[in-house]
Every structure is written in C-alpha cells, then in structure tokens.
C-alpha atoms as a PDB file:
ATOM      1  CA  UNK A   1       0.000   0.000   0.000  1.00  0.00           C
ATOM      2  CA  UNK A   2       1.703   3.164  -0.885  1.00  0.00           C
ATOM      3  CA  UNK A   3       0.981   5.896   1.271  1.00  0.00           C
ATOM      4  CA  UNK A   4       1.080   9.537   0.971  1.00  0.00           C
ATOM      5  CA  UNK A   5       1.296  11.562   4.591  1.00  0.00           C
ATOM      6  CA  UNK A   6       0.601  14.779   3.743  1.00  0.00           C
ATOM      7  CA  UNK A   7       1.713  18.239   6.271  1.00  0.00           C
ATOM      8  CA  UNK A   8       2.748  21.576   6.732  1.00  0.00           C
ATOM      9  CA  UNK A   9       6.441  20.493   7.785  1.00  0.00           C
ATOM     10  CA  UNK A  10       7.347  24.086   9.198  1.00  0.00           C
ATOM     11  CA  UNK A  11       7.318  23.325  12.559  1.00  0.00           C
ATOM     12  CA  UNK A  12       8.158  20.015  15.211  1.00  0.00           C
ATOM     13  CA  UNK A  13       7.540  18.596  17.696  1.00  0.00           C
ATOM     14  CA  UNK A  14       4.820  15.190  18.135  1.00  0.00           C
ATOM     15  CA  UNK A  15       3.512  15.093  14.862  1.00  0.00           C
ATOM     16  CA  UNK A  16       6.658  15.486  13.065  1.00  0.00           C
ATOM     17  CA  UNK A  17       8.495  12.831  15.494  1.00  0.00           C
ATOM     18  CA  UNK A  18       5.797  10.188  14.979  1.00  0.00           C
ATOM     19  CA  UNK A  19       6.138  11.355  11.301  1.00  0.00           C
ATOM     20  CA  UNK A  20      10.246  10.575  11.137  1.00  0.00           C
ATOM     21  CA  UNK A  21       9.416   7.880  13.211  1.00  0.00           C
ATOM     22  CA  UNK A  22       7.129   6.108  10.693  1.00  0.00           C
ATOM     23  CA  UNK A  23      10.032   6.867   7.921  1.00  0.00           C
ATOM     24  CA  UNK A  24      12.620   5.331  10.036  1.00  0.00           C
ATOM     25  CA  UNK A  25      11.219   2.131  11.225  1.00  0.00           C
ATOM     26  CA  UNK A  26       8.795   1.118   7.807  1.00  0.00           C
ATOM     27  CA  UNK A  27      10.234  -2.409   7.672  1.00  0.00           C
ATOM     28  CA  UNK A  28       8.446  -3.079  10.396  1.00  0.00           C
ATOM     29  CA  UNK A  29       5.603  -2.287   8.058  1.00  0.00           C
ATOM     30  CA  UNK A  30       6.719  -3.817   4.643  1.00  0.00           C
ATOM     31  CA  UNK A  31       3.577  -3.267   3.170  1.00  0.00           C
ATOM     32  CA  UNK A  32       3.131   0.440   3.884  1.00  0.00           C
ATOM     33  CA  UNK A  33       5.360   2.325   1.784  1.00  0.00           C
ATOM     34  CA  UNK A  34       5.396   5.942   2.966  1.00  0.00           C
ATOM     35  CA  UNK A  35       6.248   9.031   0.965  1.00  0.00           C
ATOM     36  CA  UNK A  36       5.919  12.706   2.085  1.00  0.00           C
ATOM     37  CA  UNK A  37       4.262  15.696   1.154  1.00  0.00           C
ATOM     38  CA  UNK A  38       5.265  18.657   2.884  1.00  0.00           C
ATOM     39  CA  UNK A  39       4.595  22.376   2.186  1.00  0.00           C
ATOM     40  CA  UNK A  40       7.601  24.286   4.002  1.00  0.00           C
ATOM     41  CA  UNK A  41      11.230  22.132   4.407  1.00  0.00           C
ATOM     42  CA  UNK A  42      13.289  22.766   6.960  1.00  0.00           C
ATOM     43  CA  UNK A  43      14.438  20.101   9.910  1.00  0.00           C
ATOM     44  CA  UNK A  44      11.290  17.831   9.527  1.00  0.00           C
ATOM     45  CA  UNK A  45      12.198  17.294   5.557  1.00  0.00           C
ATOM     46  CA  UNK A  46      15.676  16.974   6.431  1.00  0.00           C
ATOM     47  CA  UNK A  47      15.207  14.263   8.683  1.00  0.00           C
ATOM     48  CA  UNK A  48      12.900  12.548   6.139  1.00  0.00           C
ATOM     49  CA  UNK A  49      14.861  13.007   3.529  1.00  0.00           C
ATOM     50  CA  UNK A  50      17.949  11.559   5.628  1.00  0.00           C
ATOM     51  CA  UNK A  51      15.638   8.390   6.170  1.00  0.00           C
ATOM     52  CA  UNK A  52      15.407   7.536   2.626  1.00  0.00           C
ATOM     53  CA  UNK A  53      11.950   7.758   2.183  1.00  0.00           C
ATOM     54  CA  UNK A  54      10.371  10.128  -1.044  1.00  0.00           C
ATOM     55  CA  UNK A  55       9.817  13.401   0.151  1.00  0.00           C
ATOM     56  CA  UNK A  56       7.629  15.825  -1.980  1.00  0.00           C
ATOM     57  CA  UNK A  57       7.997  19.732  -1.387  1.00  0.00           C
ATOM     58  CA  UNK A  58       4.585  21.446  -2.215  1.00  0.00           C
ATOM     59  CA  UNK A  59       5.904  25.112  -1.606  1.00  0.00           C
ATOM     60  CA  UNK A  60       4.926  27.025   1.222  1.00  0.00           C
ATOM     61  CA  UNK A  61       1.139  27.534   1.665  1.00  0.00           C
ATOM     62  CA  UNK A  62      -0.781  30.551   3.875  1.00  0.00           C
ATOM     63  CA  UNK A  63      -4.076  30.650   4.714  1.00  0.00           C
ATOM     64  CA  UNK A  64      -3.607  34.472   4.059  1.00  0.00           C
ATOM     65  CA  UNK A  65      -1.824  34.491   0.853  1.00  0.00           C
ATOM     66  CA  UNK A  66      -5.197  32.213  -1.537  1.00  0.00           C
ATOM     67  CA  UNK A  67      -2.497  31.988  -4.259  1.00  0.00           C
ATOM     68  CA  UNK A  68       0.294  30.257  -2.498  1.00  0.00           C
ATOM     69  CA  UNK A  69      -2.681  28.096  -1.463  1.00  0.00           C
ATOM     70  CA  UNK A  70      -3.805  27.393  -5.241  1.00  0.00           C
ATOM     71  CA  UNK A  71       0.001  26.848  -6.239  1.00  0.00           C
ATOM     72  CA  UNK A  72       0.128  23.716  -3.331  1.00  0.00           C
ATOM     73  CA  UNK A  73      -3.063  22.440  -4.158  1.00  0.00           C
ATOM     74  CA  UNK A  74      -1.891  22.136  -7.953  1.00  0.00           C
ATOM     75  CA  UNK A  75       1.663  20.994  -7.128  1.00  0.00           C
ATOM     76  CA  UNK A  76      -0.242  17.893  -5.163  1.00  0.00           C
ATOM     77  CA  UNK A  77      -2.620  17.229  -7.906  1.00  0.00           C
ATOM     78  CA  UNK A  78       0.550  16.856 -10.439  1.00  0.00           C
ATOM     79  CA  UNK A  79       1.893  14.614  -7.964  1.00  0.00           C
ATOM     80  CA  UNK A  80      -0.910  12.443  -7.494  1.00  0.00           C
ATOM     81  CA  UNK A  81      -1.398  12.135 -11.897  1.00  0.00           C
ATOM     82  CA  UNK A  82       2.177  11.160 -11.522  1.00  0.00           C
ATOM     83  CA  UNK A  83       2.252   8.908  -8.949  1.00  0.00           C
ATOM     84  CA  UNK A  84      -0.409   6.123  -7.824  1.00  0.00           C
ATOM     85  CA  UNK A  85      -1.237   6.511  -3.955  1.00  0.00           C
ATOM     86  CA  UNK A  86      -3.829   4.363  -1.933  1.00  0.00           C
ATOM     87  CA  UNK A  87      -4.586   6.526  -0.037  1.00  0.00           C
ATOM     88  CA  UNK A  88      -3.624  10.455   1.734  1.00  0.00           C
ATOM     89  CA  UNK A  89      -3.182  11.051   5.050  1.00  0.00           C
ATOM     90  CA  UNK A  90      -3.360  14.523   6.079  1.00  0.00           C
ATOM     91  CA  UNK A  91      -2.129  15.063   9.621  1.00  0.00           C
ATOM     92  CA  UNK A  92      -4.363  18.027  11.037  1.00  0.00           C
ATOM     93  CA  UNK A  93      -7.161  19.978  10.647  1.00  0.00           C
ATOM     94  CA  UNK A  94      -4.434  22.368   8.309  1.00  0.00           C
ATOM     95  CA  UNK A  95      -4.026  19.751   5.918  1.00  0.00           C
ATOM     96  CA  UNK A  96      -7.526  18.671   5.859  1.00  0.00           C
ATOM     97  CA  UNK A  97      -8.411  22.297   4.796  1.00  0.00           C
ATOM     98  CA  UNK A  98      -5.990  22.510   2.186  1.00  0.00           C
ATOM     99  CA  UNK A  99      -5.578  19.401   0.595  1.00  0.00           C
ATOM    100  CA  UNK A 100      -8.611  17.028   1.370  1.00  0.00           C
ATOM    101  CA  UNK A 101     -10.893  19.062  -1.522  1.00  0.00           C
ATOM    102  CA  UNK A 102      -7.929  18.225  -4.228  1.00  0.00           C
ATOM    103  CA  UNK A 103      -7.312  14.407  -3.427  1.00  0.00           C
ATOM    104  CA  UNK A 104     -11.037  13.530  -2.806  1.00  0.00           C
ATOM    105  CA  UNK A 105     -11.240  15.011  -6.671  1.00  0.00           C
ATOM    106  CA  UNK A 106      -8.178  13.085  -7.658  1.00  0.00           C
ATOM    107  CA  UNK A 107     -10.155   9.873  -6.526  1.00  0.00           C
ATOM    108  CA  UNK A 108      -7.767   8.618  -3.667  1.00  0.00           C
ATOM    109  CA  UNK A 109      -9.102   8.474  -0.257  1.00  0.00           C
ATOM    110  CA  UNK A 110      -8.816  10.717   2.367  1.00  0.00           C
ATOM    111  CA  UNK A 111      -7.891   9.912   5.881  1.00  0.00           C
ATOM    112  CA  UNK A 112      -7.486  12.540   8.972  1.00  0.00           C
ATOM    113  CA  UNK A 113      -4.986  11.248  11.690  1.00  0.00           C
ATOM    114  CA  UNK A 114      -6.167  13.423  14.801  1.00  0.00           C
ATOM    115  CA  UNK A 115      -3.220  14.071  17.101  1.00  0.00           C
ATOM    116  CA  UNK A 116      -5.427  15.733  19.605  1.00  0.00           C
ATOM    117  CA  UNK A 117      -8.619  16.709  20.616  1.00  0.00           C
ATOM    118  CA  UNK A 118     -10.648  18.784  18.156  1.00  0.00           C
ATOM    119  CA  UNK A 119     -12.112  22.219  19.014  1.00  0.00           C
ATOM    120  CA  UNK A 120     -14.894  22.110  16.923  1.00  0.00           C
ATOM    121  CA  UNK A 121     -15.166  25.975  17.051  1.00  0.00           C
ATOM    122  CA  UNK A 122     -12.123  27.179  15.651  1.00  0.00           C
ATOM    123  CA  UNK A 123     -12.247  28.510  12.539  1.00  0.00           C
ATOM    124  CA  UNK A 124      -9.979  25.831  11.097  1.00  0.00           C
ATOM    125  CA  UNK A 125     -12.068  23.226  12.227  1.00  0.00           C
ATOM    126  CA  UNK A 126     -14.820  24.466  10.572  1.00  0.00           C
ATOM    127  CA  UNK A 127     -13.176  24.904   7.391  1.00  0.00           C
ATOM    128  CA  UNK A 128     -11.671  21.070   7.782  1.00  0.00           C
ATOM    129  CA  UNK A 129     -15.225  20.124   8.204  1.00  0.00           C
ATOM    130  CA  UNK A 130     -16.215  21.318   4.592  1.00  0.00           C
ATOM    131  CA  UNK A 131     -14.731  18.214   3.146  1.00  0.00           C
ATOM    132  CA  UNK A 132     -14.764  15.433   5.818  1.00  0.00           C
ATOM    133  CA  UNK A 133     -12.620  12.517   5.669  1.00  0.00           C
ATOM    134  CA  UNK A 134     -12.971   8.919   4.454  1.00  0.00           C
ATOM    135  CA  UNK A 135     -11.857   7.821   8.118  1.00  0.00           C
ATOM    136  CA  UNK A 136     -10.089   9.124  10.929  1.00  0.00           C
ATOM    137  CA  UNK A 137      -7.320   8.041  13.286  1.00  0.00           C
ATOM    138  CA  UNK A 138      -7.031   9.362  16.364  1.00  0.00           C
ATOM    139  CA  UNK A 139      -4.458   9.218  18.932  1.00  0.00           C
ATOM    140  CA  UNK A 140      -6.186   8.129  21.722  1.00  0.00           C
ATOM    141  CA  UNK A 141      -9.512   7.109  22.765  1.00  0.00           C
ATOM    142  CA  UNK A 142     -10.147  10.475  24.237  1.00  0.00           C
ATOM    143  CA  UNK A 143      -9.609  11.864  21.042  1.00  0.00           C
ATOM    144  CA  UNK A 144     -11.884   9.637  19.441  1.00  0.00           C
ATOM    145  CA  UNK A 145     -14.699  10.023  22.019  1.00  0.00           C
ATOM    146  CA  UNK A 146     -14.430  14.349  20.506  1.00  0.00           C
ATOM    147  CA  UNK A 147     -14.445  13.520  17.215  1.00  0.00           C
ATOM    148  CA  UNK A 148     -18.059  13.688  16.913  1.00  0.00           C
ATOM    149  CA  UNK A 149     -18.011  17.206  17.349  1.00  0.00           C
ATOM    150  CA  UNK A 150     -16.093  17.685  14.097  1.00  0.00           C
ATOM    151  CA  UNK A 151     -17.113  14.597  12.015  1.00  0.00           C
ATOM    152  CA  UNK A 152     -20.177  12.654  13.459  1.00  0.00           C
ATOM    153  CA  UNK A 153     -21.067  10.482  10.419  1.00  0.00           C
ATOM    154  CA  UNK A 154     -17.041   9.138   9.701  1.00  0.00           C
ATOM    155  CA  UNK A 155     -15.575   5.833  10.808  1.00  0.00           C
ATOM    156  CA  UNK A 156     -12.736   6.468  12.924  1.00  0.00           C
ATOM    157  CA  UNK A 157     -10.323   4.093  15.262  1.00  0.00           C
ATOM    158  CA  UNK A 158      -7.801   4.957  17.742  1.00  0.00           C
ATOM    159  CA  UNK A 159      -3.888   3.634  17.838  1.00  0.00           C
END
C-alpha cells in the first residue's frame, strides 16, 4: 500500500516525530510504503529526507496568501497524476483544509490522523469540516470520544 502523509512540515515537535518515526522504522511495516508531502522544508524534511523515504515539497502555503494556497493544491494534484497513492493522510485539521478538496477530486481516499482533541469551534475546524474525511485516526480514545463534534457520520479508530 503506498501511502502519501501529507503536512505543513514548518514546525516540530509530536507530529513530526511520529512522522520521522514512521520513515525510520517502515520495515516493520513492509507493506506500507510511505512518501511525504510537505509544504515548508526545513528540519522535519531533512530528517525525512535523511531516512530515505520520497519526500515531496509542495511550496509554502498561507491561509492568508489564496495563491500560495492554489500553487500547493496544484503541485499535489501533479503529484498524485504522476504517482499512484492508496490513499492520503493529512495530519491536522491544516491539511484537511488545504488538501482534502484536491485528493477527494483526484479519486484517492482521504484519511485525517487526529493528534489531539478537536475544538470544533475554531475557525480551522470548521473549514476542515467542509470536506470530511474517508476515516479518521485518532491518537487516543479520548480523542476519538471528541471527534463527533467535528465529524459525526465518519468511521474512525484509535492507535
């Protein structure tokens, strides 16, 4: 199953360690075969990148700046007519916003991991709500038991 995880990259700190994390140990995984999507680089695509894995840059996207938004939106749909991905895993509500409009179009999937519990009120969240996932993962059963705030009709599982 190729995979495509799919974040910001400009900052770290749990995300981005679980993210290296999933790079470094994938054998214990053969099946998964991760790649990377990341809109700023810096140490998290460094540390990818050192791992071996494929590690896409989609240029640096703003919420306040619509056309650097539009250029990473069209950057990942090239990638996805160029590549075959099972499925897209967007790693916050961020990358849900962004991205989960252009690979629901492309045809692949769309899965939310949750890394902690949603606020259902910011204005992110509601924007990550306009295109809701095919599933969610959440971090924790706690997590899960909020995730009816954001998303009440998706599947979901914690890990």
């Amino acid at each position: 199953m190729k995979v495509l995880h799919v974040h910001s990259g400009n900052l770290y700190g749990g995300v981005e360690t679980m993210l290296v994390t999933l790079a470094r140990h994938r054998e214990l995984c053969a099946d998964m075969e991760p790649h990377f999507a990341l809109c700023f680089e810096g140490r998290l695509s460094r540390e990818l990148t050192s791992t071996g894995v494929p590690v896409y840059p989609l240029g640096g996207a703003r919420l306040s700046r619509p056309h650097t938004i539009w250029r990473a939106r069209w950057r990942l749909r090239e990638l996805l007519r160029r590549e075959h991905f099972d499925v897209v895993i967007g790693h916050s509500a961020w990358s849900q916003t962004i991205f989960a409009s252009t690979v629901r179009r492309a045809g692949i999937p769309v899965v939310l991991y949750l890394h902690g519990v949603t606020q259902s009120l910011h204005w992110l969240e509601r924007y990550a709500r306009r295109t809701a996932p095919s599933f969610v993962v959440c971090n924790s059963q706690f997590t899960a038991s909020k995730l009816a705030a954001l998303y009440p009709q998706v599947d979901h599982c914690f890990v």
